[in-house]
C-alpha atoms as a PDB file:
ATOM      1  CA  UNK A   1       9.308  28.075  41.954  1.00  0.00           C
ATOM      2  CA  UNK A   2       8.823  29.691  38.174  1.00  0.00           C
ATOM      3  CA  UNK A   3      12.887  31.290  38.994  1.00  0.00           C
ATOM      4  CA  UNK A   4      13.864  27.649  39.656  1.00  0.00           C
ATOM      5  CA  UNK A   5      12.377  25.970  36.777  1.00  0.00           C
ATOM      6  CA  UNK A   6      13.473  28.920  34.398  1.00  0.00           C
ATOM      7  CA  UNK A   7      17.314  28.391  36.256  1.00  0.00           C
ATOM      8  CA  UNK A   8      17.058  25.007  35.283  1.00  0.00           C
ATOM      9  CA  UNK A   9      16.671  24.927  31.812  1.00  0.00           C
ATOM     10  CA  UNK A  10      18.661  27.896  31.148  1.00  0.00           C
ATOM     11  CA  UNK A  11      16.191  30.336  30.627  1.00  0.00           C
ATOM     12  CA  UNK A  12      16.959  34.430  31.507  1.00  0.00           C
ATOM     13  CA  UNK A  13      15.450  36.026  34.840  1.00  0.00           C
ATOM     14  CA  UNK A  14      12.068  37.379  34.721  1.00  0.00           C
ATOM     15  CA  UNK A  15      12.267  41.098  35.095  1.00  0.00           C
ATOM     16  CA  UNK A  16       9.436  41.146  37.316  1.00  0.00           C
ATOM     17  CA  UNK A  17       9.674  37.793  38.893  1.00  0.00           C
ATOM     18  CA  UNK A  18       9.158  37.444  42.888  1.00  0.00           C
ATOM     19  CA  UNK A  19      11.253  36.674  45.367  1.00  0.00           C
ATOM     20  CA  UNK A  20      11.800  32.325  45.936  1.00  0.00           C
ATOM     21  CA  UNK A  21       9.599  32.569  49.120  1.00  0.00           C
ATOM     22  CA  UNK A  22       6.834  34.440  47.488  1.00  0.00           C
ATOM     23  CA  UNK A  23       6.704  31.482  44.705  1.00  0.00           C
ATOM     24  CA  UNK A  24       6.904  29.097  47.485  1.00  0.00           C
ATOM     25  CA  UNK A  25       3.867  30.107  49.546  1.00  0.00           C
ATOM     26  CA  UNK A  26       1.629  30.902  46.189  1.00  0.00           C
ATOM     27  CA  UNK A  27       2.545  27.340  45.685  1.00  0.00           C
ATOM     28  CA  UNK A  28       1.245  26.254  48.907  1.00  0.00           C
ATOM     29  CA  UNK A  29      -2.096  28.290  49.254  1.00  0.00           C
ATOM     30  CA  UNK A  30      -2.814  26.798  45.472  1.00  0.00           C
ATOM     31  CA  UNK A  31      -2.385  23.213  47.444  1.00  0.00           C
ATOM     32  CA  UNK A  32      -4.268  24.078  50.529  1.00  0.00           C
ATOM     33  CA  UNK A  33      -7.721  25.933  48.300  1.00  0.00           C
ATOM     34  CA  UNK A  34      -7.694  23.342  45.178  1.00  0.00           C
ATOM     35  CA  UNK A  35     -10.311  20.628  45.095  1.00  0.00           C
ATOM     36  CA  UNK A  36      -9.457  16.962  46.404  1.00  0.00           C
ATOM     37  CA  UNK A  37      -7.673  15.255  43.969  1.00  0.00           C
ATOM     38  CA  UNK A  38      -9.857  12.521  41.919  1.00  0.00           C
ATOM     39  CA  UNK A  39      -8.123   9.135  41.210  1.00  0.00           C
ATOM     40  CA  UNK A  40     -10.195   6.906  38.904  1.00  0.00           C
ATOM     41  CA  UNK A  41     -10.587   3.051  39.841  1.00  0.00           C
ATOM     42  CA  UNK A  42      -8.213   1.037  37.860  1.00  0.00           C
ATOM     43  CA  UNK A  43      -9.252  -1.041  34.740  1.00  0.00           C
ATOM     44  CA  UNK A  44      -9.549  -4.595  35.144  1.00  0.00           C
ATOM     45  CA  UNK A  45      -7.327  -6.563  33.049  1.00  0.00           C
ATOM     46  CA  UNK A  46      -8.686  -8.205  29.570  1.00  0.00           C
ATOM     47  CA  UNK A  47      -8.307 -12.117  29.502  1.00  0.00           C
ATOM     48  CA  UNK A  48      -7.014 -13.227  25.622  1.00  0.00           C
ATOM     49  CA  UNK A  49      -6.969 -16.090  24.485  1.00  0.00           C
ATOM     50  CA  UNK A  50      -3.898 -17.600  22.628  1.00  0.00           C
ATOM     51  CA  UNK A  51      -3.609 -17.945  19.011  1.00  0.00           C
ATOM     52  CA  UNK A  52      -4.342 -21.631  18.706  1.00  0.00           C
ATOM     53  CA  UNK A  53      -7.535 -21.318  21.037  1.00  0.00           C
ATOM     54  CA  UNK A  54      -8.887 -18.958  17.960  1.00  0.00           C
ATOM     55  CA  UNK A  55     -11.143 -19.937  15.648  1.00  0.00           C
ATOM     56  CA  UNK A  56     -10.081 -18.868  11.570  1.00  0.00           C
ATOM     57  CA  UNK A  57     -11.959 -19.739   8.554  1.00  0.00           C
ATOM     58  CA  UNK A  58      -9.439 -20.691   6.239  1.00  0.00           C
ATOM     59  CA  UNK A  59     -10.323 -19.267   2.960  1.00  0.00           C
ATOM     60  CA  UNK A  60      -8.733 -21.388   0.369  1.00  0.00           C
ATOM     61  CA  UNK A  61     -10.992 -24.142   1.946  1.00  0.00           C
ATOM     62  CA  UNK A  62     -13.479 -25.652  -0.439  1.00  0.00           C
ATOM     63  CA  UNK A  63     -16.014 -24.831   1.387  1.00  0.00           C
ATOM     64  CA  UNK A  64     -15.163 -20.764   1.103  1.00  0.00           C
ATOM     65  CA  UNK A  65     -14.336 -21.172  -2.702  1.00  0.00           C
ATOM     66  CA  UNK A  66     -17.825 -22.897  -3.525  1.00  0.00           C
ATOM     67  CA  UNK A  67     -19.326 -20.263  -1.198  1.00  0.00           C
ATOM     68  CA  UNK A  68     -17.590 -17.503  -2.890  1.00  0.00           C
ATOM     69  CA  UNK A  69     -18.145 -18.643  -6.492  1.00  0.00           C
ATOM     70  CA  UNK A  70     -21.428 -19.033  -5.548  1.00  0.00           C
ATOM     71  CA  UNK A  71     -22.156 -15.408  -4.301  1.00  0.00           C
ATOM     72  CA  UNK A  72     -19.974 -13.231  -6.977  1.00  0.00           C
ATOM     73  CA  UNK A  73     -19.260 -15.490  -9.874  1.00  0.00           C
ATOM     74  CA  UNK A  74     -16.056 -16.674 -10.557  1.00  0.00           C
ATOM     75  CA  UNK A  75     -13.927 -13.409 -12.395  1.00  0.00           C
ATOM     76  CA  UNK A  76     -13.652 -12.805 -15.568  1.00  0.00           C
ATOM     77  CA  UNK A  77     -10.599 -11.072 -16.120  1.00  0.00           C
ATOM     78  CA  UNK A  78      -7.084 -11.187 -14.227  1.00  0.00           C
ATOM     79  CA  UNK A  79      -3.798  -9.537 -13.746  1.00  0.00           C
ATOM     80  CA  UNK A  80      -1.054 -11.447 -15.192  1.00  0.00           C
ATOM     81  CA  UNK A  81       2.620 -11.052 -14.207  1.00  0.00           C
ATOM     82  CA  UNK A  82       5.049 -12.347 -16.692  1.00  0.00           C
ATOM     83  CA  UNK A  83       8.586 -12.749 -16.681  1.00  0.00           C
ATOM     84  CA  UNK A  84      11.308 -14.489 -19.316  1.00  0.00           C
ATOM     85  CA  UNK A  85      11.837 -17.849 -18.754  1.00  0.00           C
ATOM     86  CA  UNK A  86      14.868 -19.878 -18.417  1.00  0.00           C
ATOM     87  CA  UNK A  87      15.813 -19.607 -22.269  1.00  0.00           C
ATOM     88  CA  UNK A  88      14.811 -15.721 -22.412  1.00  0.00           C
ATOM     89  CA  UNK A  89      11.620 -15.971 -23.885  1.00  0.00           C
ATOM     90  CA  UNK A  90       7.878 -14.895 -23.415  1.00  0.00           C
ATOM     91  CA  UNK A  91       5.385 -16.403 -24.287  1.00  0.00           C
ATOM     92  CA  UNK A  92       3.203 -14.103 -26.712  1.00  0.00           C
ATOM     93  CA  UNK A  93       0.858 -16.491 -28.221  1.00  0.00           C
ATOM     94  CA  UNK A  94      -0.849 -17.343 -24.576  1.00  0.00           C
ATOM     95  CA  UNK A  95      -0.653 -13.575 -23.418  1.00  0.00           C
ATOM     96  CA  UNK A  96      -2.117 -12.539 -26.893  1.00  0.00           C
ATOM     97  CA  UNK A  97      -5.445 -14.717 -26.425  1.00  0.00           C
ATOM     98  CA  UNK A  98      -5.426 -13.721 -22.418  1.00  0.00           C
ATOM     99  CA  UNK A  99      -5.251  -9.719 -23.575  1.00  0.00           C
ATOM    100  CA  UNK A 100      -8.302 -10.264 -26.026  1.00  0.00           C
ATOM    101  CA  UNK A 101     -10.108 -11.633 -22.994  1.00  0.00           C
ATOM    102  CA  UNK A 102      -9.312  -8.501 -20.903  1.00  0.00           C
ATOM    103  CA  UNK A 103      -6.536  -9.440 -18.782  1.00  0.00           C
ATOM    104  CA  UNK A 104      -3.957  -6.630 -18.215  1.00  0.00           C
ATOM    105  CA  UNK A 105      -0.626  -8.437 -18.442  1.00  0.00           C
ATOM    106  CA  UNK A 106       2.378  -7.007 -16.726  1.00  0.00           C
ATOM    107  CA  UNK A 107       6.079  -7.887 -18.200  1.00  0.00           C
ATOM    108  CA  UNK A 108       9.013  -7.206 -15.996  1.00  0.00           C
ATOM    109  CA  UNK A 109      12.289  -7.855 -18.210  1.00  0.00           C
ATOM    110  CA  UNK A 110      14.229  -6.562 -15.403  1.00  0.00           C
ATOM    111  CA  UNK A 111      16.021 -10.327 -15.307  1.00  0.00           C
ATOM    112  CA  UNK A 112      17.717  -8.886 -18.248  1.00  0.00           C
ATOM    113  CA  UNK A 113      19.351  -6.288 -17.205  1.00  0.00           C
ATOM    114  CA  UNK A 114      22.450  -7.722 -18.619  1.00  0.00           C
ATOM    115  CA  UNK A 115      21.225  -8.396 -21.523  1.00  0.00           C
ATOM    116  CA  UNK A 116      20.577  -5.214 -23.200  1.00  0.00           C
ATOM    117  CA  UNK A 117      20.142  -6.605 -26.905  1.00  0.00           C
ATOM    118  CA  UNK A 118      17.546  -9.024 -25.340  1.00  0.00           C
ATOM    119  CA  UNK A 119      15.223  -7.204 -23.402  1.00  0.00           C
ATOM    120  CA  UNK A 120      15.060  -4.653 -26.501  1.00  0.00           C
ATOM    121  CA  UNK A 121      14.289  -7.455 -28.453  1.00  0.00           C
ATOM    122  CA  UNK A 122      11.534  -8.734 -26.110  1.00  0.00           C
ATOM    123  CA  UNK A 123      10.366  -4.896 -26.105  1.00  0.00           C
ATOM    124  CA  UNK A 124       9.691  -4.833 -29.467  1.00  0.00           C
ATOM    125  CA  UNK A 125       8.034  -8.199 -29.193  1.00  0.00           C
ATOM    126  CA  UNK A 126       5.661  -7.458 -26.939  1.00  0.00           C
ATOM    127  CA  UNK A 127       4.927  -3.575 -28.789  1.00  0.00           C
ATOM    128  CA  UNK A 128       3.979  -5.324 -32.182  1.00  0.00           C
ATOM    129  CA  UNK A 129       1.596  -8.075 -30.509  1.00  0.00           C
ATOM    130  CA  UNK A 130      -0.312  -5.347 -28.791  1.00  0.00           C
ATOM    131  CA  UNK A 131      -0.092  -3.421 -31.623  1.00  0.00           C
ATOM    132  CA  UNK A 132      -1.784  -6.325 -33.978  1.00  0.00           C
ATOM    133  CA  UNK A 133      -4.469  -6.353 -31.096  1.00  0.00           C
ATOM    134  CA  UNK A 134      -4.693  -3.070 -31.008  1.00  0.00           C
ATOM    135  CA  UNK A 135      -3.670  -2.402 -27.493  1.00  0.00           C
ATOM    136  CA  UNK A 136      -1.193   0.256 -25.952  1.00  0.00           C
ATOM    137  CA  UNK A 137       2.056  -0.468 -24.309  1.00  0.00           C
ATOM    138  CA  UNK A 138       2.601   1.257 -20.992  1.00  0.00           C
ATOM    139  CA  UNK A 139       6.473   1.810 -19.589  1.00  0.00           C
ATOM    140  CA  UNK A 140       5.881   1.529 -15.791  1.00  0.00           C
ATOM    141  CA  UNK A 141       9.681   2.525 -15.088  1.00  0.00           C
ATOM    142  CA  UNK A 142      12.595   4.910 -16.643  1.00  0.00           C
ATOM    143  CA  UNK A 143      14.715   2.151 -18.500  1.00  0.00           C
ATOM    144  CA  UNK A 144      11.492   0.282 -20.209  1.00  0.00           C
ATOM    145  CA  UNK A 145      12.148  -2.860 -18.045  1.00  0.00           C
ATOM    146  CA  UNK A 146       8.316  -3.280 -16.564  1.00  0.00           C
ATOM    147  CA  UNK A 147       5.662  -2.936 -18.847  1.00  0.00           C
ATOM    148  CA  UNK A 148       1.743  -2.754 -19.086  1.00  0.00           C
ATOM    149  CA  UNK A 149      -0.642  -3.747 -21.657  1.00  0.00           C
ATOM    150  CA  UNK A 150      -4.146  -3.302 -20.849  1.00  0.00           C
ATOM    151  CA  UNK A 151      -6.594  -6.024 -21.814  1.00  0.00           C
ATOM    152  CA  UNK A 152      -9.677  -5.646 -24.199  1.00  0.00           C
ATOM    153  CA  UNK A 153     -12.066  -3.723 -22.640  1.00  0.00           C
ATOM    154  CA  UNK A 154      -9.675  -2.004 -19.692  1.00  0.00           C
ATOM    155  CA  UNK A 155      -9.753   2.245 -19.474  1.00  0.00           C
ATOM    156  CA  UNK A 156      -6.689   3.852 -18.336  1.00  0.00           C
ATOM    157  CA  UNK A 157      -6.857   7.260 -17.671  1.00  0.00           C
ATOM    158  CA  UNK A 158      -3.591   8.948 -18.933  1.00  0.00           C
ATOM    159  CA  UNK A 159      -4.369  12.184 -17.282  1.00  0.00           C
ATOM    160  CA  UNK A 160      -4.877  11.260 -13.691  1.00  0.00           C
ATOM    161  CA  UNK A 161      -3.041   7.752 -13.990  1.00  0.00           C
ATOM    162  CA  UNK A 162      -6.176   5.418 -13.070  1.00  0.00           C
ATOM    163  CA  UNK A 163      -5.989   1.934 -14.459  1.00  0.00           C
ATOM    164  CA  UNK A 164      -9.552   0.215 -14.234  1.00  0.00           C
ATOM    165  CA  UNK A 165     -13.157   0.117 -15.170  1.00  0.00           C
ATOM    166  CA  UNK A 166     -14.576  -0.606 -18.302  1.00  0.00           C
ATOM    167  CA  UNK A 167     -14.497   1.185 -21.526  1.00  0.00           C
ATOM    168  CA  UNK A 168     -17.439   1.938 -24.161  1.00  0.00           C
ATOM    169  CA  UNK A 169     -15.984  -1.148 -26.583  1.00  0.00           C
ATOM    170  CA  UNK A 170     -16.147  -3.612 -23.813  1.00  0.00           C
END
């Protein structure tokens, strides 16, 4: 049997290998002396129910949002995403007063990536209002086109690239 399988896939003859018979009647003594053969029971099949016999909470329900609010407090801080709007402007004065708050804004100027005179303008925008507050200006990508500015009161670890938690001047 072990010369037909190794024939099969290709494999070279045992040295030592037995004759085809011998294989054959090792094969059937191993049959004959081996324990009875245990098959378990099968396993009943599980009823589901469909999706519309489910019952969901639905989160954004009023109920859940009072509930919420009422167990953790409503947040203090946020993450803003920010992009130019239709006449390629940001704008600084809301994001200023939302950054003093602790809210890390991100700005993705990747909508002008035609526009290289713009987005270097907005750049520079954006750098000198965190810099009046204070506040570092993160590049997220290679070509400066998604940027981060951590709130008041927001750590970033610049080692091990952790963004969170709350620093001594909070």
């Amino acid at each position: 049997m072990r010369r037909r399988l190794y024939n099969l896939f290709g494999l070279p003859e045992l040295p030592d290998a037995s004759s085809v018979e011998d294989d054959e009647i090792e094969l059937e003594s191993v049959i004959e002396e081996g324990d009875p053969i245990n098959i378990p029971k099968p396993v009943r099949k599980t009823v589901r129910k469909p999706v519309k016999d489910l019952k969901f909470h639905d989160l954004g329900a009023k109920r859940w949002l009072e509930w919420s609010a009422a167990q953790q407090g409503l947040p203090r801080r946020g993450l803003r995403y920010i992009r130019p709007d239709e006449m390629h402007r940001l704008p600084l004065e809301p994001m200023s007063t939302r950054l003093l708050q602790g809210d890390i804004c991100i700005v993705d100027l990747s909508s002008l990536a035609h526009m290289d005179s713009q987005r270097s303008a907005l750049a520079r925008q954006v750098q000198d209002m965190a810099n009046y507050g204070g506040l570092p200006v993160f590049a997220l990508d290679d070509s400066n086109r998604l940027l981060l500015i951590p709130g008041r009161g927001t750590r970033i670890d610049t080692e091990t690239h952790e963004l969170g938690g709350n620093s001594i001047l909070d």
